[in-house]
C-alpha atoms as a PDB file:
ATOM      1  CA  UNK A   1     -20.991   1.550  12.180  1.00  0.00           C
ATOM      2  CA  UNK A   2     -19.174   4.038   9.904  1.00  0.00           C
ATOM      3  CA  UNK A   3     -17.030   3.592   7.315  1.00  0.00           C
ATOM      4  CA  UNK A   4     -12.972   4.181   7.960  1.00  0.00           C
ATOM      5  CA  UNK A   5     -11.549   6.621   6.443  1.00  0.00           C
ATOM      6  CA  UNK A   6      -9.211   5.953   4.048  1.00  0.00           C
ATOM      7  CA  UNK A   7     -10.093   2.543   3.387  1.00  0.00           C
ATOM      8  CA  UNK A   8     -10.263   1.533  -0.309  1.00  0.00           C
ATOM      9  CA  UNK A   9     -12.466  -1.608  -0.030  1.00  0.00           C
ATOM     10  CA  UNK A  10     -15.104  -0.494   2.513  1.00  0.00           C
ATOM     11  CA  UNK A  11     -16.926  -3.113   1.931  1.00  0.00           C
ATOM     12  CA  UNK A  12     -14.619  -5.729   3.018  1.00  0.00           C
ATOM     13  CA  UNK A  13     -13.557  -4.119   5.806  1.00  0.00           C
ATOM     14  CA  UNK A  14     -17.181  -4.027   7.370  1.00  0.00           C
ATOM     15  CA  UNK A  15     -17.581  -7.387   6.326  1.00  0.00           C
ATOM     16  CA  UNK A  16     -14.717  -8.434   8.539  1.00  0.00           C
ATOM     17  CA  UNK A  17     -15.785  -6.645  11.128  1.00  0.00           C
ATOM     18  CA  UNK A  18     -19.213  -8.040  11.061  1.00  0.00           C
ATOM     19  CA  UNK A  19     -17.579 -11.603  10.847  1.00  0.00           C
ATOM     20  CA  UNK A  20     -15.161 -10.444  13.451  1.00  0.00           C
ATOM     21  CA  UNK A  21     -18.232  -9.265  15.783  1.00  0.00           C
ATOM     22  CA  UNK A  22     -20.736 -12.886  15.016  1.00  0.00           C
ATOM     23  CA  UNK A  23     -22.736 -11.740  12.657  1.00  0.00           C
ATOM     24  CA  UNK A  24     -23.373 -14.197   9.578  1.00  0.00           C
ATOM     25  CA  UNK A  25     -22.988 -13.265   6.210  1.00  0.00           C
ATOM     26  CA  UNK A  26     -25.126 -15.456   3.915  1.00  0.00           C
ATOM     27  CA  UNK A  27     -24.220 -15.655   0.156  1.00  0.00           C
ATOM     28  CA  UNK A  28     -27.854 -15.456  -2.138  1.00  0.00           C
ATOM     29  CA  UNK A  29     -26.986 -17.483  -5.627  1.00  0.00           C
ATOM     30  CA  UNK A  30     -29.897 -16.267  -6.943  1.00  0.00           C
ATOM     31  CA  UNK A  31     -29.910 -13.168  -6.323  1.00  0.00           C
ATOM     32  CA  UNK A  32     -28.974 -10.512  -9.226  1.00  0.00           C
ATOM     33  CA  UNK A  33     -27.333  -7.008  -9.914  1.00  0.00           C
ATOM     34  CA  UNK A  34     -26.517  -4.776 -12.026  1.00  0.00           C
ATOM     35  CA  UNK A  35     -22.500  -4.054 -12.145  1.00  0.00           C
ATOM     36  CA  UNK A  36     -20.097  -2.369 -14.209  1.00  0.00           C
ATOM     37  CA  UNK A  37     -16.527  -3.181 -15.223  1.00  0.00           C
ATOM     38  CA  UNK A  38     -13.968  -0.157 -16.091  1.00  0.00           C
ATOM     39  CA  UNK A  39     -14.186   0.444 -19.602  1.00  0.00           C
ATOM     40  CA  UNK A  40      -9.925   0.901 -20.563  1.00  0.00           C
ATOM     41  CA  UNK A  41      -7.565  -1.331 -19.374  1.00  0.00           C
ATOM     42  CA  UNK A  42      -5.768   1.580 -17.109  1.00  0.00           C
ATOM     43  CA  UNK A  43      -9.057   1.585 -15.073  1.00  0.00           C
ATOM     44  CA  UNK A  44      -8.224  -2.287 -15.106  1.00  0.00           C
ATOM     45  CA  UNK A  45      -5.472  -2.378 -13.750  1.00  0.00           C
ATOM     46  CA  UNK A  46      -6.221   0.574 -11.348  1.00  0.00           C
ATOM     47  CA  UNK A  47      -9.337  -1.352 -10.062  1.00  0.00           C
ATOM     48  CA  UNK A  48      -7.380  -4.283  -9.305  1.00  0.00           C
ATOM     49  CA  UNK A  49      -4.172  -3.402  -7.354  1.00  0.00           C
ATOM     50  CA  UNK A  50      -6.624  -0.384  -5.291  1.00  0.00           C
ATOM     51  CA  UNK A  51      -8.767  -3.705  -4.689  1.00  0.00           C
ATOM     52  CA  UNK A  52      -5.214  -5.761  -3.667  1.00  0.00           C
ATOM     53  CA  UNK A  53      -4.128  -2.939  -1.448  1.00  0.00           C
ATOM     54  CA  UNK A  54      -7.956  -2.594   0.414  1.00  0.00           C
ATOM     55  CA  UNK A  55      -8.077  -6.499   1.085  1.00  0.00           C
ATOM     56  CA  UNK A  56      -4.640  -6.991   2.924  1.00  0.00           C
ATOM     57  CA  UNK A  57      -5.022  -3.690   4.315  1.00  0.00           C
ATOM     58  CA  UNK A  58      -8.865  -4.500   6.154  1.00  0.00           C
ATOM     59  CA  UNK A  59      -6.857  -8.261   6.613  1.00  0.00           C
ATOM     60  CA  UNK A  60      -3.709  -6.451   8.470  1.00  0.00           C
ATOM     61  CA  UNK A  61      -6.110  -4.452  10.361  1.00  0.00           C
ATOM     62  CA  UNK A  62      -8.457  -6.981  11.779  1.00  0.00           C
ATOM     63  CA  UNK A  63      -6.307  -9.924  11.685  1.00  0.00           C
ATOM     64  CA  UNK A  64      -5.798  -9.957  15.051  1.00  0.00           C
ATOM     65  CA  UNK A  65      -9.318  -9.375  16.127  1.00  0.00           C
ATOM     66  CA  UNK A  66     -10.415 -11.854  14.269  1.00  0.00           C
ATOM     67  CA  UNK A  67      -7.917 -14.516  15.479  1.00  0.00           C
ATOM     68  CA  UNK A  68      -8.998 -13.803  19.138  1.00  0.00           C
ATOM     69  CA  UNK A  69     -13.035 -13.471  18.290  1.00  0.00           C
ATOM     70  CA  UNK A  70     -15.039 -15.705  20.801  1.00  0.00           C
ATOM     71  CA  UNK A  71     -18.026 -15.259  18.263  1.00  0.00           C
ATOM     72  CA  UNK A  72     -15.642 -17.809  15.566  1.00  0.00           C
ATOM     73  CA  UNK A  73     -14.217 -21.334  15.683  1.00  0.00           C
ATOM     74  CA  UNK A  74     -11.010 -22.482  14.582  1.00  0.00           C
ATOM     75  CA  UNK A  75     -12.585 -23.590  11.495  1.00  0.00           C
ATOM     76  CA  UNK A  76     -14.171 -20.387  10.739  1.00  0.00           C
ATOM     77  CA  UNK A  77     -10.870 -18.307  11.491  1.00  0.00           C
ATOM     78  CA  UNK A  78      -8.711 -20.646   9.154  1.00  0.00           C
ATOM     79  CA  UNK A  79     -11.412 -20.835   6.459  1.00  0.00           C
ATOM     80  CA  UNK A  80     -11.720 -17.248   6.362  1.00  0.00           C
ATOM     81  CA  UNK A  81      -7.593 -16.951   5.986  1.00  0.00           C
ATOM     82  CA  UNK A  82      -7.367 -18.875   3.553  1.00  0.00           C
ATOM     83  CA  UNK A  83     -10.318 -17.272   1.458  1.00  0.00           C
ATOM     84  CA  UNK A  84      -9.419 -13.770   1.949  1.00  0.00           C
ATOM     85  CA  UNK A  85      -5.656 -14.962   1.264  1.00  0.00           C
ATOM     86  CA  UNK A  86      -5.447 -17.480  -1.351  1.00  0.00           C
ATOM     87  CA  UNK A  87      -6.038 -15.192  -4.113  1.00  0.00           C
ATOM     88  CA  UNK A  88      -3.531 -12.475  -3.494  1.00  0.00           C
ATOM     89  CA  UNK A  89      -1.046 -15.507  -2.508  1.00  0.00           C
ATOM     90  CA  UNK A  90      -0.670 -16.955  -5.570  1.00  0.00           C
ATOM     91  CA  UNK A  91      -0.254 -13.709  -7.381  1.00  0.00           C
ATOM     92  CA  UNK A  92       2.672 -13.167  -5.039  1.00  0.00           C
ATOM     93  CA  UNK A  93       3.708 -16.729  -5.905  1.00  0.00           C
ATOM     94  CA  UNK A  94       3.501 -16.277  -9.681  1.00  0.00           C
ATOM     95  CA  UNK A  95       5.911 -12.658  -8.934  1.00  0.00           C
ATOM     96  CA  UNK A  96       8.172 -14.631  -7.090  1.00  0.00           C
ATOM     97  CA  UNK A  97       8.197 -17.495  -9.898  1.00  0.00           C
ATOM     98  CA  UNK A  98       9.271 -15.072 -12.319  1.00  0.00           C
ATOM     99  CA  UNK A  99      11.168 -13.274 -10.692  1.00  0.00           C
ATOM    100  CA  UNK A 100      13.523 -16.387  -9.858  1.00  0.00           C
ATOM    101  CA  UNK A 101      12.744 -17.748 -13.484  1.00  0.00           C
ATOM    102  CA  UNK A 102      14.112 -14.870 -15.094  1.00  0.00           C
ATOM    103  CA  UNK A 103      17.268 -14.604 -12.781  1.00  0.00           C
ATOM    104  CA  UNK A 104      17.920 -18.228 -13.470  1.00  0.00           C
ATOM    105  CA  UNK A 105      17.799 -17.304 -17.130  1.00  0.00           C
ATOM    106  CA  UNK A 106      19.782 -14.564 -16.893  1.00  0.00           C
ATOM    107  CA  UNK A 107      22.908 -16.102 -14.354  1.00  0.00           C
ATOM    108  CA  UNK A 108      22.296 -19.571 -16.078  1.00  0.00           C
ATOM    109  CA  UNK A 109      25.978 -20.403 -17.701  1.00  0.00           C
ATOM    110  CA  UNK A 110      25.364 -19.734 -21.765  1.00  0.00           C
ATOM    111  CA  UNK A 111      25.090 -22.536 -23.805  1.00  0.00           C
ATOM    112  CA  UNK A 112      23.033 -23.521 -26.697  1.00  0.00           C
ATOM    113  CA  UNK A 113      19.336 -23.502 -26.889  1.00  0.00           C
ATOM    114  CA  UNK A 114      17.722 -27.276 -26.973  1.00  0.00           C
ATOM    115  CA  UNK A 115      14.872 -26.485 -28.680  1.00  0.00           C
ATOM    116  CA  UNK A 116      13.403 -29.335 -27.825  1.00  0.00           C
ATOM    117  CA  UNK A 117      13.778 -29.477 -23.821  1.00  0.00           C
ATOM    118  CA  UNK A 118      13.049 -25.960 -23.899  1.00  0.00           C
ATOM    119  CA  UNK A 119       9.798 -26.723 -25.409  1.00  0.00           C
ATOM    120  CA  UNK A 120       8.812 -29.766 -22.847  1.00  0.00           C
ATOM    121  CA  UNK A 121       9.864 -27.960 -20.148  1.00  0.00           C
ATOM    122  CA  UNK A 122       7.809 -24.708 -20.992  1.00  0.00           C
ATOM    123  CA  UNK A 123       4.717 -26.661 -21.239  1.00  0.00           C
ATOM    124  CA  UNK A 124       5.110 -28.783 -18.281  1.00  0.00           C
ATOM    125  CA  UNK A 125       5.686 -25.891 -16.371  1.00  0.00           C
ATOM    126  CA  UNK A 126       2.674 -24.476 -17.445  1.00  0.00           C
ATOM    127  CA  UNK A 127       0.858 -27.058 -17.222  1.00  0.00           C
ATOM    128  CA  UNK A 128       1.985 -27.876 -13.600  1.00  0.00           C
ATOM    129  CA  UNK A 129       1.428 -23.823 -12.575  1.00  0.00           C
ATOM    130  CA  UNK A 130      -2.184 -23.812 -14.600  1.00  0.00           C
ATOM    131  CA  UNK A 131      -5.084 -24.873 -11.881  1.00  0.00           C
ATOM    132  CA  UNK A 132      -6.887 -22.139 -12.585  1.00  0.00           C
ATOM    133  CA  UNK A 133      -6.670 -21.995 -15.906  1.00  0.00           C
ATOM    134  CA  UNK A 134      -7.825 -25.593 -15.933  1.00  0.00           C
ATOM    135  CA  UNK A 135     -10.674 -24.911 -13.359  1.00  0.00           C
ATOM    136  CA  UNK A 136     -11.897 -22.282 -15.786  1.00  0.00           C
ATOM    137  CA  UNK A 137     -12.090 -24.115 -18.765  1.00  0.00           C
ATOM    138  CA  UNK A 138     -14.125 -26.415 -16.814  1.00  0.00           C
ATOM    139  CA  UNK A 139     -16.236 -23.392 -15.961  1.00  0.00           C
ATOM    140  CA  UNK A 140     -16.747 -22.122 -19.189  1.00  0.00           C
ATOM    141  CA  UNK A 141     -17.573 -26.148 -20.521  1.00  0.00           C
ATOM    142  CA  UNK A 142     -20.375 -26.065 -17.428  1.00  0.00           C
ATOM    143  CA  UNK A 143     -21.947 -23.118 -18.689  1.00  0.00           C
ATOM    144  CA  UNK A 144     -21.802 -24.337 -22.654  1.00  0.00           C
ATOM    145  CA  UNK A 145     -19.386 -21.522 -23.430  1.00  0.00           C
ATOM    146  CA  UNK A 146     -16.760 -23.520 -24.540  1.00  0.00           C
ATOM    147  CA  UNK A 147     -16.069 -20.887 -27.185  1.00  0.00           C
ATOM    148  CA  UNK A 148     -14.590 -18.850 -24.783  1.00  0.00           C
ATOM    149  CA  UNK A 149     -11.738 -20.913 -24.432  1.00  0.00           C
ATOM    150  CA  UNK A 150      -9.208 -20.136 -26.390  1.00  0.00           C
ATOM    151  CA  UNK A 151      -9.892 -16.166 -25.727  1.00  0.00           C
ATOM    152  CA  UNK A 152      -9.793 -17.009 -21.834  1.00  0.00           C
ATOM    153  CA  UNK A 153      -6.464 -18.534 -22.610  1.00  0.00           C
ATOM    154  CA  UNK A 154      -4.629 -15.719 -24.482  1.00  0.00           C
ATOM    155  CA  UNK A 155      -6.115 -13.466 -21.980  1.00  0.00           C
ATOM    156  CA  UNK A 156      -4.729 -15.034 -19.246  1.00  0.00           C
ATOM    157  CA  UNK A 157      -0.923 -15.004 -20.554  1.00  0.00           C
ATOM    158  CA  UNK A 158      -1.447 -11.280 -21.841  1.00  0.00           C
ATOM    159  CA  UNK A 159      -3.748  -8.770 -19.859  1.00  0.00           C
ATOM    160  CA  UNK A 160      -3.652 -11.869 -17.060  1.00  0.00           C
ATOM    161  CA  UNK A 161       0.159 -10.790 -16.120  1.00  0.00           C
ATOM    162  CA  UNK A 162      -0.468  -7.294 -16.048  1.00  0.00           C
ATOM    163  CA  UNK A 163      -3.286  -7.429 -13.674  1.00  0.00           C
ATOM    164  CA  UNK A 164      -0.742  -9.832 -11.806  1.00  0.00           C
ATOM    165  CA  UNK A 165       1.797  -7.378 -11.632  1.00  0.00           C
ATOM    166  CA  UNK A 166      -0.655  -4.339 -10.183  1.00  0.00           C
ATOM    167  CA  UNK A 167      -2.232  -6.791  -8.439  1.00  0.00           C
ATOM    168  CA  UNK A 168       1.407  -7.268  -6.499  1.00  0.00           C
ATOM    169  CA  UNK A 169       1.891  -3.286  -6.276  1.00  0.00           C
ATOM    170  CA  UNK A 170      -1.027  -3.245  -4.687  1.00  0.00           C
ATOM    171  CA  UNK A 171      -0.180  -5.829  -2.344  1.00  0.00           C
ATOM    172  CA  UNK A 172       3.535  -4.815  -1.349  1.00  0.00           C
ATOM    173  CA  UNK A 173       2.179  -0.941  -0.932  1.00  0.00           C
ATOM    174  CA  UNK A 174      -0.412  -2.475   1.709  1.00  0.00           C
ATOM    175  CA  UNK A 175       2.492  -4.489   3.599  1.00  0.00           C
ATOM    176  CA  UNK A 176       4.605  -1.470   3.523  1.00  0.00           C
ATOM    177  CA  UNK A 177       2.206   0.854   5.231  1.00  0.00           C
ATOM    178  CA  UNK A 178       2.687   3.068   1.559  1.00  0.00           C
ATOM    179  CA  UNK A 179      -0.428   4.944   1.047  1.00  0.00           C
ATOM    180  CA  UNK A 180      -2.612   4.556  -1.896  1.00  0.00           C
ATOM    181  CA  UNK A 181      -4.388   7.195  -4.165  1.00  0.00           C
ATOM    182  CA  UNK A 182      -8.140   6.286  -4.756  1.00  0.00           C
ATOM    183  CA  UNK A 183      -8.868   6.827  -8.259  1.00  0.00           C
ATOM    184  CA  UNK A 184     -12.274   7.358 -10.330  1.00  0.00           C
ATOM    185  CA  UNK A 185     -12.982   4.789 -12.852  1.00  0.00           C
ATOM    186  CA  UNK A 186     -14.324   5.830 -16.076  1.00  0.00           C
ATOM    187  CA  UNK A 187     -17.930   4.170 -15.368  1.00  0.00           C
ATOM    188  CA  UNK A 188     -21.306   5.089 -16.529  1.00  0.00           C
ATOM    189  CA  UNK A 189     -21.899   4.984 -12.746  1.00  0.00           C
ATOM    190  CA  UNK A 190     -19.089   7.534 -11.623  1.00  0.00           C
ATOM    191  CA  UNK A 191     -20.727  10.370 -14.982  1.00  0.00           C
ATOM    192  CA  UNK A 192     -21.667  13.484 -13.108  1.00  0.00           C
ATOM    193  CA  UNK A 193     -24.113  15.042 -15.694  1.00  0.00           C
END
């Protein structure tokens, strides 16, 4: 029971215990609620790396536990890695690609631009790096909201990065041990009148 103090995703952090302890958690697909998203892109942002730093903070914490449960299976324990960690990996990844990208660009030997190989290779790359922008275009075409597409798209290569980048604050802080400052979101919900 109880909460820990100082945790800024309490609700993952019981779920792995609960996991940790037997106990099933069943998902409901048809089950509805009401939610809000932060209104400015600050709270965004904010939302997002506090959310980073809770998940592979509760993951540090009960890693071990969980890798030395009787109540879970081998499958269960690497299933359950690889959900609570595939997210936050590739937005390490996608750091680490630019990061190397850029210092490539930067100690690459000067020479003139071909326009043209610059060009291919920008789009394969993307292309080759884009899986989830690929699986949600095929989202939005299963819900008939192919609309959204191009909007999806610019959002990804514009807001997308910046979440990517808190998203990695977040992330680093949490394998540093750095503490993090909860902050209140400007939310309908979080209005004290």
């Amino acid at each position: 029971g109880g909460w820990e103090s100082g945790n800024l995703t309490e609700d993952i952090e019981f779920s792995l215990r609960l996991l940790e302890r037997g106990y099933k958690i069943k998902y409901l697909d048809d089950l509805e609620c009401d939610s809000e998203v932060p209104y400015t892109l600050k709270d965004l942002y904010k939302q997002q790396m506090r959310w980073a730093y809770g998940v592979i903070y509760s993951w540090k914490k009960h890693f071990m536990d969980i890798a030395k449960s009787k109540h879970l299976n081998f499958i269960d324990k690497f299933y359950m890695q690889g959900i609570f960690c595939s997210g936050y990996l590739i937005s390490v990844l996608l750091a680490g690609l630019f990061i190397t990208g850029t210092l490539s660009f930067i100690t690459h030997a000067p020479a003139p631009i071909e326009w043209g190989r610059f060009f291919y290779e920008l789009i394969r790359n993307i292309i080759l790096t884009s899986g989830l922008i690929l699986a949600s275009i095929i989202a939005l075409k299963k819900a008939n909201k192919t609309q959204l597409t191009l909007p999806m798209i610019a959002s990804s290569f514009s807001y997308g990065l910046v979440v990517t980048y808190y998203v990695n604050v977040g992330i680093f802080k949490a394998l540093a041990k750095t503490p993090m400052e909860w902050y209140m979101l400007n939310k309908q919900g979080n209005k004290l009148d």
